[in-house]
PDB file of N, CA and C in Angstrom:
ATOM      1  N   UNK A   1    -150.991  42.435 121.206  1.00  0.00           N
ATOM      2  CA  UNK A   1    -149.570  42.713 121.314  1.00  0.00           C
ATOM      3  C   UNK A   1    -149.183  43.943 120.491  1.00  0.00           C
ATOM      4  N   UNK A   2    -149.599  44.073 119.620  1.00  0.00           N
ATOM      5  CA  UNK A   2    -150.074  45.257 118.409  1.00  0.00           C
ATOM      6  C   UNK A   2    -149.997  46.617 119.212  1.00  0.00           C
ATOM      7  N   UNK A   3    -150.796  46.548 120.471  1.00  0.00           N
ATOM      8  CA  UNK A   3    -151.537  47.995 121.111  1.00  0.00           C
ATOM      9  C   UNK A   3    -150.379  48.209 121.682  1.00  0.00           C
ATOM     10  N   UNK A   4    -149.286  47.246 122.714  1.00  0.00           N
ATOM     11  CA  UNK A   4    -148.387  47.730 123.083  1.00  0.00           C
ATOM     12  C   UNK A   4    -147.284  48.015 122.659  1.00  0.00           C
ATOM     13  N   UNK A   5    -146.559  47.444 121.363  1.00  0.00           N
ATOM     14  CA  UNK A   5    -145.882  48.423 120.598  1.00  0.00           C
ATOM     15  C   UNK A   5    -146.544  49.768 120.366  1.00  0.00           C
ATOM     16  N   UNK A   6    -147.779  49.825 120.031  1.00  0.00           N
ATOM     17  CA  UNK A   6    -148.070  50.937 119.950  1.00  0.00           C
ATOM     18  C   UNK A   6    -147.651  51.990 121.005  1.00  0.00           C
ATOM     19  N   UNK A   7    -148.160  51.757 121.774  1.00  0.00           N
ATOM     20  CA  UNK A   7    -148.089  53.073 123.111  1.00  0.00           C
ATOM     21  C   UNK A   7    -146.832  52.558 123.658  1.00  0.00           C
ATOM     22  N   UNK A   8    -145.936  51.938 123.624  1.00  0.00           N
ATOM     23  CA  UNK A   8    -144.404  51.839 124.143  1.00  0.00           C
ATOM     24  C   UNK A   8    -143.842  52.510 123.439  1.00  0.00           C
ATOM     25  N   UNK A   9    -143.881  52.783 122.030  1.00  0.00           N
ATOM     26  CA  UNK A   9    -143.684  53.451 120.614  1.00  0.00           C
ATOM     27  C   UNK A   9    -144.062  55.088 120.602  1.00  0.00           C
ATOM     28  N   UNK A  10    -145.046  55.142 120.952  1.00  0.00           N
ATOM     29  CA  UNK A  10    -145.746  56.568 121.171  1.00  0.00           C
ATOM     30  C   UNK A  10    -144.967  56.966 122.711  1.00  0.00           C
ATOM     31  N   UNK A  11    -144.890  56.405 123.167  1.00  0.00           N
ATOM     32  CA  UNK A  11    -144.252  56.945 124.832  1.00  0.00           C
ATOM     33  C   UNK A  11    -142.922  57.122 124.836  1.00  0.00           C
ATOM     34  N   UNK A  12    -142.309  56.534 123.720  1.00  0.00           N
ATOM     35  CA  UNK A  12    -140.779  56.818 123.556  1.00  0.00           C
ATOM     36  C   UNK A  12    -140.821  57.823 122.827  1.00  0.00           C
ATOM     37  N   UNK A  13    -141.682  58.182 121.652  1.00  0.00           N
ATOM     38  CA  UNK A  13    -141.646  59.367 120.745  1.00  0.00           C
ATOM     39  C   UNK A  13    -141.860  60.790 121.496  1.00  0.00           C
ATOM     40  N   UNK A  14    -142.684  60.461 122.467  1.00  0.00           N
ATOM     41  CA  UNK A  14    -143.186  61.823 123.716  1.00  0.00           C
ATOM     42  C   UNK A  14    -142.267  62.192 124.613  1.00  0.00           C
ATOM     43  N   UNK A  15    -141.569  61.565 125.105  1.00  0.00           N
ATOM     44  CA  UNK A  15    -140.264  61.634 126.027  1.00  0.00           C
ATOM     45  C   UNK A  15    -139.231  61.824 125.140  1.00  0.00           C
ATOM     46  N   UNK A  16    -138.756  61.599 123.722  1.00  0.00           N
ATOM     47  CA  UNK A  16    -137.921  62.012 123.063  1.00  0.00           C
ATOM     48  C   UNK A  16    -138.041  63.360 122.235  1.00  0.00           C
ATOM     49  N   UNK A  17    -139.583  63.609 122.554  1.00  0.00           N
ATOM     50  CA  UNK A  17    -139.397  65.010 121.890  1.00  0.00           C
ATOM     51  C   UNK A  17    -139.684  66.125 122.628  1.00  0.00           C
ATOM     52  N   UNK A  18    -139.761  65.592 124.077  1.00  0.00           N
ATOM     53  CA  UNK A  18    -139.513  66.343 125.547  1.00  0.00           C
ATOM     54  C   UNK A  18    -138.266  66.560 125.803  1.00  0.00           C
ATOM     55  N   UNK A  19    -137.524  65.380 125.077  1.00  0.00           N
ATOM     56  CA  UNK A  19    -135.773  66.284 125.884  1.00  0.00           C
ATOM     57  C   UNK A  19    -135.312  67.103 124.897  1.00  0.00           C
ATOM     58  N   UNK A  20    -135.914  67.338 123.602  1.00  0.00           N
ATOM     59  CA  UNK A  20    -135.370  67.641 122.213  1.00  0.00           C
ATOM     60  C   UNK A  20    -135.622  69.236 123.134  1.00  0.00           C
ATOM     61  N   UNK A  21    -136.639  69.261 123.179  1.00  0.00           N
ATOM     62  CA  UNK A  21    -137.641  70.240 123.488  1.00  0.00           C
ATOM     63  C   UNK A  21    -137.050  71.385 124.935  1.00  0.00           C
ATOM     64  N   UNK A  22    -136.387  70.460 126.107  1.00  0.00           N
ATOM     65  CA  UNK A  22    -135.521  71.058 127.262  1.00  0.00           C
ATOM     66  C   UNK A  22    -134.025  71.070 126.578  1.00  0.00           C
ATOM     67  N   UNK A  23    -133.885  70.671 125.663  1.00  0.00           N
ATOM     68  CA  UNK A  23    -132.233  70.915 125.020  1.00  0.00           C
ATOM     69  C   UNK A  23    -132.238  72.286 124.481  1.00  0.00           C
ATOM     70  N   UNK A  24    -133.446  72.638 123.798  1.00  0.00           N
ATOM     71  CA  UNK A  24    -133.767  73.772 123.228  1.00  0.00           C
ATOM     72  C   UNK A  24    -133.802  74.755 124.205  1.00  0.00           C
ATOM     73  N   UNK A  25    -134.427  74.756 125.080  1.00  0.00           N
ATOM     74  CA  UNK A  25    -135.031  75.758 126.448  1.00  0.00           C
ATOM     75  C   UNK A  25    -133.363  75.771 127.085  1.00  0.00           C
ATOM     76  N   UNK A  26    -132.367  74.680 127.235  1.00  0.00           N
ATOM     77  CA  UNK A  26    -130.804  75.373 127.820  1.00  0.00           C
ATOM     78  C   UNK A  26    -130.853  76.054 126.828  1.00  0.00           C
ATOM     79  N   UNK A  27    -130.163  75.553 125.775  1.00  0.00           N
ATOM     80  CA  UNK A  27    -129.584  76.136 124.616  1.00  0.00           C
ATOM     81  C   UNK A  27    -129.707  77.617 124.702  1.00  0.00           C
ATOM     82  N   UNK A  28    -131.173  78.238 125.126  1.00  0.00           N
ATOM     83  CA  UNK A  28    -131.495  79.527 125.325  1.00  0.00           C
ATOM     84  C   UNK A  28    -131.285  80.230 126.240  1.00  0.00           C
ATOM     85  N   UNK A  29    -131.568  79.508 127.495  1.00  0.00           N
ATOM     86  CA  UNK A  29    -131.272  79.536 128.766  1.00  0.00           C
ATOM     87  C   UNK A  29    -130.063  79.966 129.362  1.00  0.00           C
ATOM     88  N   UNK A  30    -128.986  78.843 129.015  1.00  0.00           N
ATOM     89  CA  UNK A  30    -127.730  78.724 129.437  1.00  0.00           C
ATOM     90  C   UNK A  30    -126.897  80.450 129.191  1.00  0.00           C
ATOM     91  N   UNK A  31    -125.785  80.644 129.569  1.00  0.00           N
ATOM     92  CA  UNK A  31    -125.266  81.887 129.872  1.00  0.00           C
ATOM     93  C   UNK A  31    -123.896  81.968 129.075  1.00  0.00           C
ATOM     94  N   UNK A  32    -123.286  80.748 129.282  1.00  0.00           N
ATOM     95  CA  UNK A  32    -121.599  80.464 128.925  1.00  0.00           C
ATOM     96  C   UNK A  32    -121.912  79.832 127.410  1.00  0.00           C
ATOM     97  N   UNK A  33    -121.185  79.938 126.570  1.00  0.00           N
ATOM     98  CA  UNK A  33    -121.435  79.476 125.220  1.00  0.00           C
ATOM     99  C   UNK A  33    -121.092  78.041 125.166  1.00  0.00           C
ATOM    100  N   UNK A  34    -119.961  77.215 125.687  1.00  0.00           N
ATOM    101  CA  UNK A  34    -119.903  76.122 126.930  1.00  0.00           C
ATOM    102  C   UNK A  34    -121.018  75.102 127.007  1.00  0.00           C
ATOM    103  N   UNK A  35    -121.302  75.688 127.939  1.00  0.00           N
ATOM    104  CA  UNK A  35    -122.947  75.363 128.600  1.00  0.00           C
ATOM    105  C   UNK A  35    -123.700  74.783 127.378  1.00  0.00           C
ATOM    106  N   UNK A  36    -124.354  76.250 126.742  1.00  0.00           N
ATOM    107  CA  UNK A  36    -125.301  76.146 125.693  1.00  0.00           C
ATOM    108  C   UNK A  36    -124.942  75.180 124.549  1.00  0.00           C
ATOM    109  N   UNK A  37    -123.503  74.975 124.141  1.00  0.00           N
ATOM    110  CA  UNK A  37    -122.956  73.717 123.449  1.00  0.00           C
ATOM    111  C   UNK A  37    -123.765  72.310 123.955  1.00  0.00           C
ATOM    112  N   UNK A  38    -123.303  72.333 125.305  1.00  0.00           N
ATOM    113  CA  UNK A  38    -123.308  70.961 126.062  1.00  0.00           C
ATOM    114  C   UNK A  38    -125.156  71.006 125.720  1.00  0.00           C
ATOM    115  N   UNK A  39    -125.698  71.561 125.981  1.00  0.00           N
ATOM    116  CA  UNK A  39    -127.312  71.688 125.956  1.00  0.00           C
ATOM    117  C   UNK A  39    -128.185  71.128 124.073  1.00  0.00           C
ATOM    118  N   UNK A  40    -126.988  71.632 123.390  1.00  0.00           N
ATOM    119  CA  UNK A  40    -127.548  71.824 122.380  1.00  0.00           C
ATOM    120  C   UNK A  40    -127.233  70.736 121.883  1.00  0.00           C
ATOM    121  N   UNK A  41    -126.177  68.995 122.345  1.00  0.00           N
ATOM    122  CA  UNK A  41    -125.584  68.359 121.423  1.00  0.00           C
ATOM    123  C   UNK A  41    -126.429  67.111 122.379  1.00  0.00           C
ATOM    124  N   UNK A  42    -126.034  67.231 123.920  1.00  0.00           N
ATOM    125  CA  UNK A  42    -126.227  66.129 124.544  1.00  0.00           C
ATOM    126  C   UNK A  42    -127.571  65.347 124.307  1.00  0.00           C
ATOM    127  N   UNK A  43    -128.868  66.312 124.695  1.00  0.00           N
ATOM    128  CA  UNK A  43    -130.211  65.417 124.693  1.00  0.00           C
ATOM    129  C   UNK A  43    -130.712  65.613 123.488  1.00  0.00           C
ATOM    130  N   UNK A  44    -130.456  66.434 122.269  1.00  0.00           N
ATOM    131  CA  UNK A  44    -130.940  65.591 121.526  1.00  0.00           C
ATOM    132  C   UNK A  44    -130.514  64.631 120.697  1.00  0.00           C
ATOM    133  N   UNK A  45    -129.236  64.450 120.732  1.00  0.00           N
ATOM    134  CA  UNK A  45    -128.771  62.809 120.340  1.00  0.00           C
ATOM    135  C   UNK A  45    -129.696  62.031 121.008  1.00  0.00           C
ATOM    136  N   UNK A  46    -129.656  62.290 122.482  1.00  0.00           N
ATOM    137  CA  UNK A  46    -130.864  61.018 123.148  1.00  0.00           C
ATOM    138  C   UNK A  46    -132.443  61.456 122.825  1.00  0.00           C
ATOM    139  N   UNK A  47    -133.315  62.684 122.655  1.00  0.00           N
ATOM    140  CA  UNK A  47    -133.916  62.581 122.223  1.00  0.00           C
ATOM    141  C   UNK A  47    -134.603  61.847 120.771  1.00  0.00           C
ATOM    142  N   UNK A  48    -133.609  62.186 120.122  1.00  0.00           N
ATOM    143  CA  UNK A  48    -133.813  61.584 118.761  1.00  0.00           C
ATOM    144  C   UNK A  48    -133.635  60.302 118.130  1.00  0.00           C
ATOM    145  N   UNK A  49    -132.782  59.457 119.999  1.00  0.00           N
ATOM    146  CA  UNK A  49    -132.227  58.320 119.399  1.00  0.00           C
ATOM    147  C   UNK A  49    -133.598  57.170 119.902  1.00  0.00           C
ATOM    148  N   UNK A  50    -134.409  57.677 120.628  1.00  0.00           N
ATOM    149  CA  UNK A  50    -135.738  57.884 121.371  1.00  0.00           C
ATOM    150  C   UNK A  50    -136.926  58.185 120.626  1.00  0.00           C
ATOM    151  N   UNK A  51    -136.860  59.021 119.798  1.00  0.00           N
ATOM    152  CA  UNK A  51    -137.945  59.494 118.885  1.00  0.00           C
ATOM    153  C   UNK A  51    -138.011  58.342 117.363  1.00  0.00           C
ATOM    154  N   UNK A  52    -136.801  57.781 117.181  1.00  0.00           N
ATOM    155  CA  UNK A  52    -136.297  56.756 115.907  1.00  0.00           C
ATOM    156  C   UNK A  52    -136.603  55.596 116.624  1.00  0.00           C
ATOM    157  N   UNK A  53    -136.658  55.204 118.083  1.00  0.00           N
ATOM    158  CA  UNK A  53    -137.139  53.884 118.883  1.00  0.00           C
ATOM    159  C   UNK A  53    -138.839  53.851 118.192  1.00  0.00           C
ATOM    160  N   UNK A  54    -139.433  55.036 119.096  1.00  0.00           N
ATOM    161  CA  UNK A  54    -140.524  54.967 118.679  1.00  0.00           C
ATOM    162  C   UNK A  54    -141.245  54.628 117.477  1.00  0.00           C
ATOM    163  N   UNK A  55    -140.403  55.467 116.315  1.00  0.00           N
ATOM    164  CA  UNK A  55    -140.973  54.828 115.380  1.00  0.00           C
ATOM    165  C   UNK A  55    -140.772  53.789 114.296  1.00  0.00           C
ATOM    166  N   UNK A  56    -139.961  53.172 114.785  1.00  0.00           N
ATOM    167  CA  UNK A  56    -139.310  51.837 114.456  1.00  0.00           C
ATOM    168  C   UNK A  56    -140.500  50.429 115.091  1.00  0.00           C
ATOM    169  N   UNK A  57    -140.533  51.154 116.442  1.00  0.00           N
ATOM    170  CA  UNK A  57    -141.845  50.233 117.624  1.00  0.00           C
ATOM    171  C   UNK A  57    -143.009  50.362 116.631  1.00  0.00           C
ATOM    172  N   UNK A  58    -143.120  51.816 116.179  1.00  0.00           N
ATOM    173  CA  UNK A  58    -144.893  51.932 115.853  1.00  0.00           C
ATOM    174  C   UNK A  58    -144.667  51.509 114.547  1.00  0.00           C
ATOM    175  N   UNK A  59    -143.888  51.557 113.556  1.00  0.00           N
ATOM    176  CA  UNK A  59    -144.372  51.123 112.213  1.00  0.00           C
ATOM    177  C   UNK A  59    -144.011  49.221 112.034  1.00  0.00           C
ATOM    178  N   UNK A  60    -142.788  48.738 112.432  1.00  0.00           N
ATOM    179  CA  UNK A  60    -142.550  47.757 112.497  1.00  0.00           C
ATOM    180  C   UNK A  60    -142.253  46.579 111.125  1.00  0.00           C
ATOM    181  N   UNK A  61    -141.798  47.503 110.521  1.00  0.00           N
ATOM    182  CA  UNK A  61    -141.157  47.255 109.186  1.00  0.00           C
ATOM    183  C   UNK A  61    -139.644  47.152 108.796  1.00  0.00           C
ATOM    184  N   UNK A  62    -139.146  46.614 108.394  1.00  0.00           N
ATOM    185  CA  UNK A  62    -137.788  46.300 107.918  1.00  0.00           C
ATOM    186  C   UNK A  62    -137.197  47.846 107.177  1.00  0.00           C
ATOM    187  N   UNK A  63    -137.554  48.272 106.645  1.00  0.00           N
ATOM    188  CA  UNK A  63    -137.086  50.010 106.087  1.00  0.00           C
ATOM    189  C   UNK A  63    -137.186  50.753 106.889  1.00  0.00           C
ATOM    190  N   UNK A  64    -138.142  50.773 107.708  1.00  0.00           N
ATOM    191  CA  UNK A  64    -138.357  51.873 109.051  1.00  0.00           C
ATOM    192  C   UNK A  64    -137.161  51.471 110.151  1.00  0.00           C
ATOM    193  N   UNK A  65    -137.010  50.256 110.434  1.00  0.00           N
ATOM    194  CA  UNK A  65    -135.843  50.251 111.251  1.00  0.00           C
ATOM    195  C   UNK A  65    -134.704  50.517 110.624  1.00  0.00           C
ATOM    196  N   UNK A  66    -134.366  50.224 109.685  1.00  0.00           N
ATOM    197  CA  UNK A  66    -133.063  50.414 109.130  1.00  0.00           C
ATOM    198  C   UNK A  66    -133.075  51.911 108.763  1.00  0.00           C
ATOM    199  N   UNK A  67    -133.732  52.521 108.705  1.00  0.00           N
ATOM    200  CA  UNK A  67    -133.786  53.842 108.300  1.00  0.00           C
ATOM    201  C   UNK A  67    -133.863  54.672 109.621  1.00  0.00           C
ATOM    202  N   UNK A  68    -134.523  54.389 110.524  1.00  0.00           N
ATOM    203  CA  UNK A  68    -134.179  54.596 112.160  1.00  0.00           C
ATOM    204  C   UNK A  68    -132.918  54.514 112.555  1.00  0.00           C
ATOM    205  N   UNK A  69    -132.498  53.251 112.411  1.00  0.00           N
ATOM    206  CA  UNK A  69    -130.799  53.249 112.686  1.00  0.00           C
ATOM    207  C   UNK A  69    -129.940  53.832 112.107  1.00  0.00           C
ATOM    208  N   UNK A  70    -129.790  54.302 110.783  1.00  0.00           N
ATOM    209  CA  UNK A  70    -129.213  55.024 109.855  1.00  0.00           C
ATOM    210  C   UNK A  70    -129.406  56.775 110.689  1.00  0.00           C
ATOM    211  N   UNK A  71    -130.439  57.016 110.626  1.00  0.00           N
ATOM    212  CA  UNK A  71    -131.097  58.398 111.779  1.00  0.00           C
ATOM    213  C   UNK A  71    -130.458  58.524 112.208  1.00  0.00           C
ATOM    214  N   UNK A  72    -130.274  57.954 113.535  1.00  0.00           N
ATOM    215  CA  UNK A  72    -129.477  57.701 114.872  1.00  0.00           C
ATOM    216  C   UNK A  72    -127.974  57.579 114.580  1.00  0.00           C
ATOM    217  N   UNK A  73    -127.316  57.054 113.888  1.00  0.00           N
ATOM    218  CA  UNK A  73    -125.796  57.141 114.033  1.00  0.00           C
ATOM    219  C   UNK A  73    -125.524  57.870 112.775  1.00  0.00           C
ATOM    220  N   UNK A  74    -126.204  58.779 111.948  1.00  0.00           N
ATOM    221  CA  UNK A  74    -125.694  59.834 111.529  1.00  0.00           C
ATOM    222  C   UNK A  74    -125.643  60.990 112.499  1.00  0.00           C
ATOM    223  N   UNK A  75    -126.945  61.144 113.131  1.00  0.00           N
ATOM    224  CA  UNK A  75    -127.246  62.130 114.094  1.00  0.00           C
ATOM    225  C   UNK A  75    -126.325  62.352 115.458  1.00  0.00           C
ATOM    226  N   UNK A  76    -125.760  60.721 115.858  1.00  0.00           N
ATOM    227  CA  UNK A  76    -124.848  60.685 116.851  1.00  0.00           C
ATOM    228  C   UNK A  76    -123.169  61.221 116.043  1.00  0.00           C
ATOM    229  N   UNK A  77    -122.866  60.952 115.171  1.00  0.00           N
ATOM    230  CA  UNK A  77    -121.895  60.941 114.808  1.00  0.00           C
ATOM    231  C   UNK A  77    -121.527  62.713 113.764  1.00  0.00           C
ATOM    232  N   UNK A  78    -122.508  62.987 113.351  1.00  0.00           N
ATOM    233  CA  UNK A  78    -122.631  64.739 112.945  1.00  0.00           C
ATOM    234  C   UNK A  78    -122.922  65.666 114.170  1.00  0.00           C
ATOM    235  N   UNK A  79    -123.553  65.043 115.046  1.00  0.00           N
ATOM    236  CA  UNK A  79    -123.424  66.005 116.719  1.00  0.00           C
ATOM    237  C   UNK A  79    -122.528  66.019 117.107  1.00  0.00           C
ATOM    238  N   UNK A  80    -121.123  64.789 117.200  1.00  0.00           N
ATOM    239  CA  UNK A  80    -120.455  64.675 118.290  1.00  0.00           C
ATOM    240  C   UNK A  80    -119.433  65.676 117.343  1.00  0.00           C
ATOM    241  N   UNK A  81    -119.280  65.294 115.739  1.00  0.00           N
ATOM    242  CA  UNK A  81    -117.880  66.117 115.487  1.00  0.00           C
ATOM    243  C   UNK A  81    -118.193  67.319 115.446  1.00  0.00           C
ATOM    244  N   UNK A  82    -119.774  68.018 115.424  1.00  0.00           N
ATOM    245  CA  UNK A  82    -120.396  68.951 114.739  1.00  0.00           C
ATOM    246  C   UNK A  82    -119.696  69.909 116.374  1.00  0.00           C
ATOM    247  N   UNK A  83    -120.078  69.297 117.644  1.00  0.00           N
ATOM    248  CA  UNK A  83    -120.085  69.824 119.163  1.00  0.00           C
ATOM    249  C   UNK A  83    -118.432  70.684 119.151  1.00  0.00           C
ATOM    250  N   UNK A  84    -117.427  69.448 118.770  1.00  0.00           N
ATOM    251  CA  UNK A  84    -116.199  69.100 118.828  1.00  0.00           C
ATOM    252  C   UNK A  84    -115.701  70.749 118.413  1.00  0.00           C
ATOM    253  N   UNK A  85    -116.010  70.540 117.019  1.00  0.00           N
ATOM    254  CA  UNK A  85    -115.443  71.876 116.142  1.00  0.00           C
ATOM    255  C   UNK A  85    -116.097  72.946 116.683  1.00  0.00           C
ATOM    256  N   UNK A  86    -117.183  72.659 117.170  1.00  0.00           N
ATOM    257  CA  UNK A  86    -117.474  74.431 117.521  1.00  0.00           C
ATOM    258  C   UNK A  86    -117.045  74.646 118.937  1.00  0.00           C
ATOM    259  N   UNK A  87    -116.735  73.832 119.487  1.00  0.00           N
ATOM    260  CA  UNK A  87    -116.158  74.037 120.802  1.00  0.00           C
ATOM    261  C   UNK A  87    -114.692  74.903 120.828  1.00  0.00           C
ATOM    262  N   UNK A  88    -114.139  74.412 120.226  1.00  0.00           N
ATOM    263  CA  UNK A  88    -112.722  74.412 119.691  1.00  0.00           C
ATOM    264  C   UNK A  88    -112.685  75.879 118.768  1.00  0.00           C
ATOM    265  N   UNK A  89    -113.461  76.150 117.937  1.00  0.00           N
ATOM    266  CA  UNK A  89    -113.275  77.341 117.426  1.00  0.00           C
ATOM    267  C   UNK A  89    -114.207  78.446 118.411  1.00  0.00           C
ATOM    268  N   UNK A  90    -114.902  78.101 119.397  1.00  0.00           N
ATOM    269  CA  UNK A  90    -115.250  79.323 120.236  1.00  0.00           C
ATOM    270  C   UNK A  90    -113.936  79.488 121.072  1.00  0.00           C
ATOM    271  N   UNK A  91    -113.159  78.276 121.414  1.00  0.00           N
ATOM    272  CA  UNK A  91    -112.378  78.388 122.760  1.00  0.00           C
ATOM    273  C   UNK A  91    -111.481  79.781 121.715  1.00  0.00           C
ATOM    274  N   UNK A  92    -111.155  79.695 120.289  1.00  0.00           N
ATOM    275  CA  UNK A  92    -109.946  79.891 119.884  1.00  0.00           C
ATOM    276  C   UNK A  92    -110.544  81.495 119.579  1.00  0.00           C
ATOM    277  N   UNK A  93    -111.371  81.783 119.277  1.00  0.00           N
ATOM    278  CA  UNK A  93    -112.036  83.041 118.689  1.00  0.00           C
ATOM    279  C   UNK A  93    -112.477  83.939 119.726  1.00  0.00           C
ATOM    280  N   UNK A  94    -113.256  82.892 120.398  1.00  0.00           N
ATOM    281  CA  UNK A  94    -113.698  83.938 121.703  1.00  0.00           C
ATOM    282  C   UNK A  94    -113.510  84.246 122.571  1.00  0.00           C
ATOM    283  N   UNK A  95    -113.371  82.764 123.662  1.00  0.00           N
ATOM    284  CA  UNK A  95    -112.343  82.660 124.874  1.00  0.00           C
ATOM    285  C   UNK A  95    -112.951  81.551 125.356  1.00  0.00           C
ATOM    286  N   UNK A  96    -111.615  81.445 126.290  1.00  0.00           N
ATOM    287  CA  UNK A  96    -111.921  79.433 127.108  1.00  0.00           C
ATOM    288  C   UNK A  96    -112.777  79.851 127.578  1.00  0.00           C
ATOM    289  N   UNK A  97    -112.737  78.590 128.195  1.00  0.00           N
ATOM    290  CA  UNK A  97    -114.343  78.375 129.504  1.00  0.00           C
ATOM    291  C   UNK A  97    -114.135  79.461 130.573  1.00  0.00           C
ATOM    292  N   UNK A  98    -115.304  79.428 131.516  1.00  0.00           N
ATOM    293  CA  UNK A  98    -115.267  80.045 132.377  1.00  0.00           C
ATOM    294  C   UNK A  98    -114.813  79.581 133.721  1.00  0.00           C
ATOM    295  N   UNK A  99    -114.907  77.710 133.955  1.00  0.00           N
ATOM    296  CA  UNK A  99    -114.349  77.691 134.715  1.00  0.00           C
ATOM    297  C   UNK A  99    -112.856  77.410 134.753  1.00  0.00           C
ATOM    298  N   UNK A 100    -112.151  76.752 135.924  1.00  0.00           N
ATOM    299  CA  UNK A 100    -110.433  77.259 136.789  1.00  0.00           C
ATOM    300  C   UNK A 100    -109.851  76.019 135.338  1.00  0.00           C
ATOM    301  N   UNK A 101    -110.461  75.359 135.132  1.00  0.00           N
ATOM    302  CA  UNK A 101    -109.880  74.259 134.191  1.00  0.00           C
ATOM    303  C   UNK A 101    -109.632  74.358 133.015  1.00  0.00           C
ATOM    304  N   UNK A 102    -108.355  74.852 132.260  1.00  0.00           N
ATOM    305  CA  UNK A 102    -108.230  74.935 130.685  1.00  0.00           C
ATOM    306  C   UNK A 102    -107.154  74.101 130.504  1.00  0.00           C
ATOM    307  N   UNK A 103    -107.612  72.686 130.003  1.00  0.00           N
ATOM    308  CA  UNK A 103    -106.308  71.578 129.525  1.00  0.00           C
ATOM    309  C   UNK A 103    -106.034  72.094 128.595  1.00  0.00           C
ATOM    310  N   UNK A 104    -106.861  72.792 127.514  1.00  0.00           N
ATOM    311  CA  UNK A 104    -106.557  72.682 125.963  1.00  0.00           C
ATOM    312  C   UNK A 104    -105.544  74.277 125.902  1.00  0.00           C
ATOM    313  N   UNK A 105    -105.695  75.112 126.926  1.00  0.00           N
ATOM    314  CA  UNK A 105    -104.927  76.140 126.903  1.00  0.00           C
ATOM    315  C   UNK A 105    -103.410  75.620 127.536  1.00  0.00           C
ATOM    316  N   UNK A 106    -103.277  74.961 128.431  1.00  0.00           N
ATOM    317  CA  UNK A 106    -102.421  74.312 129.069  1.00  0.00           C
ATOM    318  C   UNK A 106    -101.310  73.718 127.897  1.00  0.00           C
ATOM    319  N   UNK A 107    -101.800  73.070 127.309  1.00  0.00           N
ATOM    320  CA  UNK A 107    -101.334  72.226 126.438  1.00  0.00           C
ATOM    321  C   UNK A 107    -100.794  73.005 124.824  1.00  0.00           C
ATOM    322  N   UNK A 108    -101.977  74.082 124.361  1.00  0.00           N
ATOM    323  CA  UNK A 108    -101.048  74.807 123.719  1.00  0.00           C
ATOM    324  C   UNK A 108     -99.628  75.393 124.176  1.00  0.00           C
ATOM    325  N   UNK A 109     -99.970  76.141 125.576  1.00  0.00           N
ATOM    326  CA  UNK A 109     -98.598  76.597 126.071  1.00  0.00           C
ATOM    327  C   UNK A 109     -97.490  75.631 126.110  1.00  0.00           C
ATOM    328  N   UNK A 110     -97.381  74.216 126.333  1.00  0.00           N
ATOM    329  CA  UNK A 110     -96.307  73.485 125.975  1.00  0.00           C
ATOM    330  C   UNK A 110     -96.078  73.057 124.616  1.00  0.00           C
ATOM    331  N   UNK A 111     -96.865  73.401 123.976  1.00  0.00           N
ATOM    332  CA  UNK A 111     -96.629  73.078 122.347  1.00  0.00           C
ATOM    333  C   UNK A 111     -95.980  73.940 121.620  1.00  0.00           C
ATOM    334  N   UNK A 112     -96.095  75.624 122.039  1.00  0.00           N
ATOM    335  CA  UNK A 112     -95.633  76.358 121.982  1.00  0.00           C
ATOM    336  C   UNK A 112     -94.080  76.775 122.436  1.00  0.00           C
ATOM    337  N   UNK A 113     -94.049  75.963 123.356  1.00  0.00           N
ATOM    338  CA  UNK A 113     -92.890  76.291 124.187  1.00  0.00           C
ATOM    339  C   UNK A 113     -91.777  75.119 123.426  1.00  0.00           C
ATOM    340  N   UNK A 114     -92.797  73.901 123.075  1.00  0.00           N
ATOM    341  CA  UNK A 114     -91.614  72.617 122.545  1.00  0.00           C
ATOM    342  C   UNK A 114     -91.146  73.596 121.275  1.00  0.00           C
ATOM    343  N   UNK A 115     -92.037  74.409 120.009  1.00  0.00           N
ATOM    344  CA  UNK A 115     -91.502  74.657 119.089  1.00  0.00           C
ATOM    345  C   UNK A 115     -90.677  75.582 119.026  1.00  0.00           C
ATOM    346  N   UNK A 116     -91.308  76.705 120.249  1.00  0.00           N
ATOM    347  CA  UNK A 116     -90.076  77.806 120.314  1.00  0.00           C
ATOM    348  C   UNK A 116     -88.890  77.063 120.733  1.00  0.00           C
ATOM    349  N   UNK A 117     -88.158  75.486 121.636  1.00  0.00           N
ATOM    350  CA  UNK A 117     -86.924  75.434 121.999  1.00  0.00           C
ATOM    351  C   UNK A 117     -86.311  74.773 120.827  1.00  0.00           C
ATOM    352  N   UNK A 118     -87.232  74.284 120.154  1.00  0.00           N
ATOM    353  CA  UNK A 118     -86.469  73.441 118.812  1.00  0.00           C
ATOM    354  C   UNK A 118     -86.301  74.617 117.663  1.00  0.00           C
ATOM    355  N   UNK A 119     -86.962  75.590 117.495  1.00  0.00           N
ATOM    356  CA  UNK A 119     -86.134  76.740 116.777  1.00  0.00           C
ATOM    357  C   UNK A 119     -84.533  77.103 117.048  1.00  0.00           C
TER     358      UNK A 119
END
């Protein structure tokens, strides 16, 4: 039972450091700064949350999991605000997206517009 934690463990660590690995290749790839965000936050949260399976499977110790899980929802939770803010300061520095859809520009313009009528 031993062997198949093992290689269920090892097969999650290989596939998690395959998407780490194509997150990297958009990241480079990609064209729109957008894009390369979305590339750079999405798979490796799942890579890594994949790579901490594995070795939680292969060592099988009470510190290794808890220290796996600790991994994983720092890593989920410093990606998502880490994505957030830089999204938000490219939209503001550089320019929105490229495609027809800007809520967050939309929405300044009425925020703008509520404070200019209450002046």
């Amino acid at each position: 039972m031993d062997q198949v934690w093992d290689v269920v463990g090892g097969v999650s660590m290989i596939i998690g450091a395959l998407l780490v690995l194509l997150a990297g290749i958009g990241a480079v790839r990609f064209d729109d700064t957008y894009a390369r965000m979305h590339a750079a936050a999405k798979a490796p949260a799942l890579g890594i949350l994949l790579m901490a399976v594995g070795v939680a499977m292969t060592l099988r110790t009470t510190p290794a999991v808890i220290e796996a899980l600790l991994i994983v929802a720092l890593q989920l939770i410093a990606g998502t605000v880490g994505t957030h803010i830089m999204g938000r300061s490219v939209y503001y520095v550089i320019r929105p997206p490229l495609d027809a859809t800007d809520e967050l520009g939309r929405d300044l313009e009425a925020e703008r517009a509520a404070e200019a009528d209450s002046d």
